[in-house]
N, C-alpha and C. Protein backbone atom coordinates (compact mmCIF):
# COMPACT_ATOMS: atom_id res chain seq x y z
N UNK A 1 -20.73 -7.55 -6.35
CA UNK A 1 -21.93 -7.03 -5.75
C UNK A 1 -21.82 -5.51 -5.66
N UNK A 2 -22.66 -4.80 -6.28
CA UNK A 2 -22.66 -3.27 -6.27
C UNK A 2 -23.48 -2.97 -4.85
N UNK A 3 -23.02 -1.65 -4.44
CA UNK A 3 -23.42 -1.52 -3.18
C UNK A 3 -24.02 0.32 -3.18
N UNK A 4 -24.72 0.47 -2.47
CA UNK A 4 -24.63 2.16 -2.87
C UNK A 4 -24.33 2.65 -0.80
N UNK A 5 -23.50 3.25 -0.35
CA UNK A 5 -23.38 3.26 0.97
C UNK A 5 -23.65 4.76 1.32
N UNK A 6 -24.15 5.12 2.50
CA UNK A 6 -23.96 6.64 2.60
C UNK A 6 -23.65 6.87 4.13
N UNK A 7 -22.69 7.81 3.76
CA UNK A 7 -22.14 8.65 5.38
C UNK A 7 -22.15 9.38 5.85
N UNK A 8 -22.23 10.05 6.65
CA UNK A 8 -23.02 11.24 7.01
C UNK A 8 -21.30 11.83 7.72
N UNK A 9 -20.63 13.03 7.15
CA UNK A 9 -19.83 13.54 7.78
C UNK A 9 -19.33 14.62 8.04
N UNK A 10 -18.46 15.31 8.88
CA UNK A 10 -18.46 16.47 9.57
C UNK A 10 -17.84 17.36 8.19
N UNK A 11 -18.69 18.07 7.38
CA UNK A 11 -17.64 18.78 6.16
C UNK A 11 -18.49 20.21 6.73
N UNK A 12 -17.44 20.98 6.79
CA UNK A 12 -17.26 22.13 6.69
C UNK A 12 -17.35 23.41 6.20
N UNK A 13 -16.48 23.05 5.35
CA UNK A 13 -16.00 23.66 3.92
C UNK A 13 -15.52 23.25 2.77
N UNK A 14 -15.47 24.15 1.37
CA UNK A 14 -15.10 23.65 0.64
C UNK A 14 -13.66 22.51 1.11
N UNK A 15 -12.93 22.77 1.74
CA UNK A 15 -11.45 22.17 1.39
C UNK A 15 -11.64 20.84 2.08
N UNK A 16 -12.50 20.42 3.01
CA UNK A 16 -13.14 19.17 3.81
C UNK A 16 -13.59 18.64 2.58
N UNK A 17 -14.84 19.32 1.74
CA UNK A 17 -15.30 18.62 1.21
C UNK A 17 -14.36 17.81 -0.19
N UNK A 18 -13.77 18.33 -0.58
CA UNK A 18 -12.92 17.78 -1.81
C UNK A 18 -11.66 17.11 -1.27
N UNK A 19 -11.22 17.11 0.14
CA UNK A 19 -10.43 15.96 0.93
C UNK A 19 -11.29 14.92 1.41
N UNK A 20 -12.45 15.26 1.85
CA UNK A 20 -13.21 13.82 1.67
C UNK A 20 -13.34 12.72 0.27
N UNK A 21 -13.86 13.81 -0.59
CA UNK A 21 -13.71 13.22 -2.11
C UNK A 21 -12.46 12.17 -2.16
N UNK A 22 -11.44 13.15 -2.17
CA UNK A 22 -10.28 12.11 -2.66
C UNK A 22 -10.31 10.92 -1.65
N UNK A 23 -10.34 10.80 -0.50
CA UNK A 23 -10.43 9.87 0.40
C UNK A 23 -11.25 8.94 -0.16
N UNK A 24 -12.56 9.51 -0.18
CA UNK A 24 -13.36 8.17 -1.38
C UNK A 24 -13.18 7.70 -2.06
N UNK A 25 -12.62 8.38 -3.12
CA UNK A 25 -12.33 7.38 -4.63
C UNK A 25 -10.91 6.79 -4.62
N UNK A 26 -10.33 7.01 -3.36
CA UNK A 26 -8.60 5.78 -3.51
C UNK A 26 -9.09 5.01 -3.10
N UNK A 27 -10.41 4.56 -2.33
CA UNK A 27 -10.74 3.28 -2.18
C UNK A 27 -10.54 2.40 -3.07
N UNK A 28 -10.62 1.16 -2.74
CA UNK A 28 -10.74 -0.01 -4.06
C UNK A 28 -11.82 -0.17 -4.56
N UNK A 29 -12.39 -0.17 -5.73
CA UNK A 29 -13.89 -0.53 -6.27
C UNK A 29 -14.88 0.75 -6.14
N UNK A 30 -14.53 1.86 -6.13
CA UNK A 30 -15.40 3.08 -5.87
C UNK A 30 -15.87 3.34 -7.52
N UNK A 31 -17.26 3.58 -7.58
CA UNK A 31 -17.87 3.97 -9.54
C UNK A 31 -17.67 5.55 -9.18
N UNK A 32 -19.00 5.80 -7.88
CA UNK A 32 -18.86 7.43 -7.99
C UNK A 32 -19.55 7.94 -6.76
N UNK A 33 -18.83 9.33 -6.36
CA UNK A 33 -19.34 9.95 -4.99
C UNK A 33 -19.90 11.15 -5.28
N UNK A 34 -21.32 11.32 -4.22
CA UNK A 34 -21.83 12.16 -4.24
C UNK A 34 -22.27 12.82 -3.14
N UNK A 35 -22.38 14.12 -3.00
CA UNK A 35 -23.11 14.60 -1.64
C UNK A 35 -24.55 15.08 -1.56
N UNK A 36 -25.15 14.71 -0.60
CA UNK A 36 -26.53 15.13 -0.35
C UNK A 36 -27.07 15.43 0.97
N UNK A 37 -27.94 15.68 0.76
CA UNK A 37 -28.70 16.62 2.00
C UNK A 37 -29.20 17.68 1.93
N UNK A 38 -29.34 18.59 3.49
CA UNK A 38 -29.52 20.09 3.07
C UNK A 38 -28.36 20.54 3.41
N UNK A 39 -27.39 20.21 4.02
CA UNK A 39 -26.21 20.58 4.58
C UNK A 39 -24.95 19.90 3.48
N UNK A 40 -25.46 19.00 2.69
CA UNK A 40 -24.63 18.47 1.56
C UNK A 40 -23.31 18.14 2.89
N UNK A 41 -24.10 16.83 4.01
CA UNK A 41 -22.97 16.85 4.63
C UNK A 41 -23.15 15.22 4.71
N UNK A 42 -23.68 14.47 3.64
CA UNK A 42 -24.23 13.08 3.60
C UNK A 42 -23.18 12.13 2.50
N UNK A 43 -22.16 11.81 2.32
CA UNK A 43 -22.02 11.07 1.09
C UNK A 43 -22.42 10.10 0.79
N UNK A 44 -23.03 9.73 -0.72
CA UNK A 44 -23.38 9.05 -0.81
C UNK A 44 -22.71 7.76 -1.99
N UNK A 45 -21.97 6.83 -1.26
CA UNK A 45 -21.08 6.11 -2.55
C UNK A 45 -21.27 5.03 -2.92
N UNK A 46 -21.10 5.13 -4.45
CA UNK A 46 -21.50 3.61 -5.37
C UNK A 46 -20.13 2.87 -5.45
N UNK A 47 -20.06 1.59 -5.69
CA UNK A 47 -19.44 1.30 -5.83
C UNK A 47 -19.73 -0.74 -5.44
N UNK A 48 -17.92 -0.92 -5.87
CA UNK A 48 -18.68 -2.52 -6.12
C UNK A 48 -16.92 -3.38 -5.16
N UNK A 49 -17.58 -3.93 -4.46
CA UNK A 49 -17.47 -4.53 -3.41
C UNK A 49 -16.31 -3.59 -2.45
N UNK A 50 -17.00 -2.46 -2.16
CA UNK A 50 -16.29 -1.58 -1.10
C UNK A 50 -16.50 -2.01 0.36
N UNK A 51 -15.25 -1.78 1.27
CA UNK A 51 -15.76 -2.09 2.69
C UNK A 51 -16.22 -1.17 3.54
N UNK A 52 -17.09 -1.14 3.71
CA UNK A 52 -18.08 0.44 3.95
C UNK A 52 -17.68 0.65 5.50
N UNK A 53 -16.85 -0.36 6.54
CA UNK A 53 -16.50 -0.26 7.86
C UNK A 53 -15.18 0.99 7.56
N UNK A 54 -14.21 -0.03 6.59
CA UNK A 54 -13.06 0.83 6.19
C UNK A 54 -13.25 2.35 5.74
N UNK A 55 -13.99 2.92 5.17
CA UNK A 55 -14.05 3.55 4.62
C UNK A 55 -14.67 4.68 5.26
N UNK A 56 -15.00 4.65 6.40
CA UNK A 56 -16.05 5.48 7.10
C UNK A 56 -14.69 5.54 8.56
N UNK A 57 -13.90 4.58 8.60
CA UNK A 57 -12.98 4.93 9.57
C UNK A 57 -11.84 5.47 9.33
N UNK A 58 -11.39 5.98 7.50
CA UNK A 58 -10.74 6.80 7.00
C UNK A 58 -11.18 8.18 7.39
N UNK A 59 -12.59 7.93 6.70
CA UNK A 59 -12.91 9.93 6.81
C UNK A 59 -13.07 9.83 8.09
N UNK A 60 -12.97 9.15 9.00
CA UNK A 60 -12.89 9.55 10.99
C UNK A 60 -11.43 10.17 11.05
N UNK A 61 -10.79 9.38 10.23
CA UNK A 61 -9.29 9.98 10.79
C UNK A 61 -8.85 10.99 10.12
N UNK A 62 -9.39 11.60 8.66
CA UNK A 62 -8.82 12.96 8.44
C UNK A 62 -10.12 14.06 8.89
N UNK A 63 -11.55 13.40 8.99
CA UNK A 63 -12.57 14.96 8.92
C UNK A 63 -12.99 15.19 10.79
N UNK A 64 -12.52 13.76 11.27
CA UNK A 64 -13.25 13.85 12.57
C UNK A 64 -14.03 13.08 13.75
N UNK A 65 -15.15 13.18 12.09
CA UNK A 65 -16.56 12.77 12.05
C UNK A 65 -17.07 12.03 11.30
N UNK A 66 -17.45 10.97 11.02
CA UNK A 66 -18.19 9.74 10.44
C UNK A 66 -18.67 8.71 10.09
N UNK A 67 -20.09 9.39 10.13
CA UNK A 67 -21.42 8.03 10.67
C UNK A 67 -21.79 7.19 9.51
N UNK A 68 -21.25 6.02 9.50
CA UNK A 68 -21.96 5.18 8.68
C UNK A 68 -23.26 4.64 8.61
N UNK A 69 -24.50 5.16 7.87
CA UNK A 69 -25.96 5.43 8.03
C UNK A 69 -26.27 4.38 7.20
N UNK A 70 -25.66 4.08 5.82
CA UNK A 70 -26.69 3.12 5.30
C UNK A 70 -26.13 2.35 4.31
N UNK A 71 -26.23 1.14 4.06
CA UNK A 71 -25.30 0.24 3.07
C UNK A 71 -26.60 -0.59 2.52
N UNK A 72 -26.79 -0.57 1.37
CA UNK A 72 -27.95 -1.00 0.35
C UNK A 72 -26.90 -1.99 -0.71
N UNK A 73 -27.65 -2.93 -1.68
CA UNK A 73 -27.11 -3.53 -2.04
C UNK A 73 -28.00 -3.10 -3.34
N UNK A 74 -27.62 -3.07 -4.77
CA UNK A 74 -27.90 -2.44 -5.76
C UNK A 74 -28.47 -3.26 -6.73
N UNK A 75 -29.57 -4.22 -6.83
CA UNK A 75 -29.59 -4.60 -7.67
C UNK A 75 -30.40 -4.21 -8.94
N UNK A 76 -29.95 -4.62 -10.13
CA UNK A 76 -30.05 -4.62 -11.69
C UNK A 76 -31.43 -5.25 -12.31
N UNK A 77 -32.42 -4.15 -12.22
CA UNK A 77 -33.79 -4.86 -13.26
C UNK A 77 -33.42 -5.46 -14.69
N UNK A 78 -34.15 -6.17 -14.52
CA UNK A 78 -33.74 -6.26 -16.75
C UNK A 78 -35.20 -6.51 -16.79
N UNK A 79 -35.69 -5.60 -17.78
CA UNK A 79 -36.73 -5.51 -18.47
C UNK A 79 -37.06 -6.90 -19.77
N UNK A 80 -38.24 -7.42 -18.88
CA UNK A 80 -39.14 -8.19 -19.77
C UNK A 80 -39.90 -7.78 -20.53
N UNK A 81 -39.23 -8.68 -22.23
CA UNK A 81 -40.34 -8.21 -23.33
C UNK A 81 -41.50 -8.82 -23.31
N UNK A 82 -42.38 -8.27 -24.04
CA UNK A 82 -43.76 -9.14 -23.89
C UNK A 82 -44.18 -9.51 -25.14
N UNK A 83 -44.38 -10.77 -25.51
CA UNK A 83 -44.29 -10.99 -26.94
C UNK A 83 -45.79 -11.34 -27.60
């Protein structure tokens, strides 16, 4: 099950932000992380069967701060031909 999750956390600065990074992708099952917002203080991660509790109580313990805001579940259109 692909999941797309986003967290909202305390980054700083550059050196927060690319220690968050790595924190993300040693997860198990992570595709790819991204940041957004206006403060680019939101991550937002894909990935396929991540535990989005775990993962949000990592970046608590190195950045501080972080809110687990939203866990969506991703699913896959397949386009119908029309004959």
């Amino acid at each position: 099950m692909k999941q797309k999750i986003t967290i909202e956390a305390q980054i700083r600065c550059g050196k927060c932000r690319s220690q968050a990074m790595k924190i993300a992708v040693a997860e198990d099952g992570v595709i790819s992380v991204a940041f957004q917002g206006p403060n680019r203080d939101k991550m937002v991660i894909t990935g396929d069967g991540v535990d989005a509790a775990d993962m949000a109580k990592s970046l608590r313990k190195k950045l501080g701060y972080a809110d687990l805001v939203s866990v969506e579940e991703i699913t896959e259109k397949k386009a119908e031909k029309k004959v």
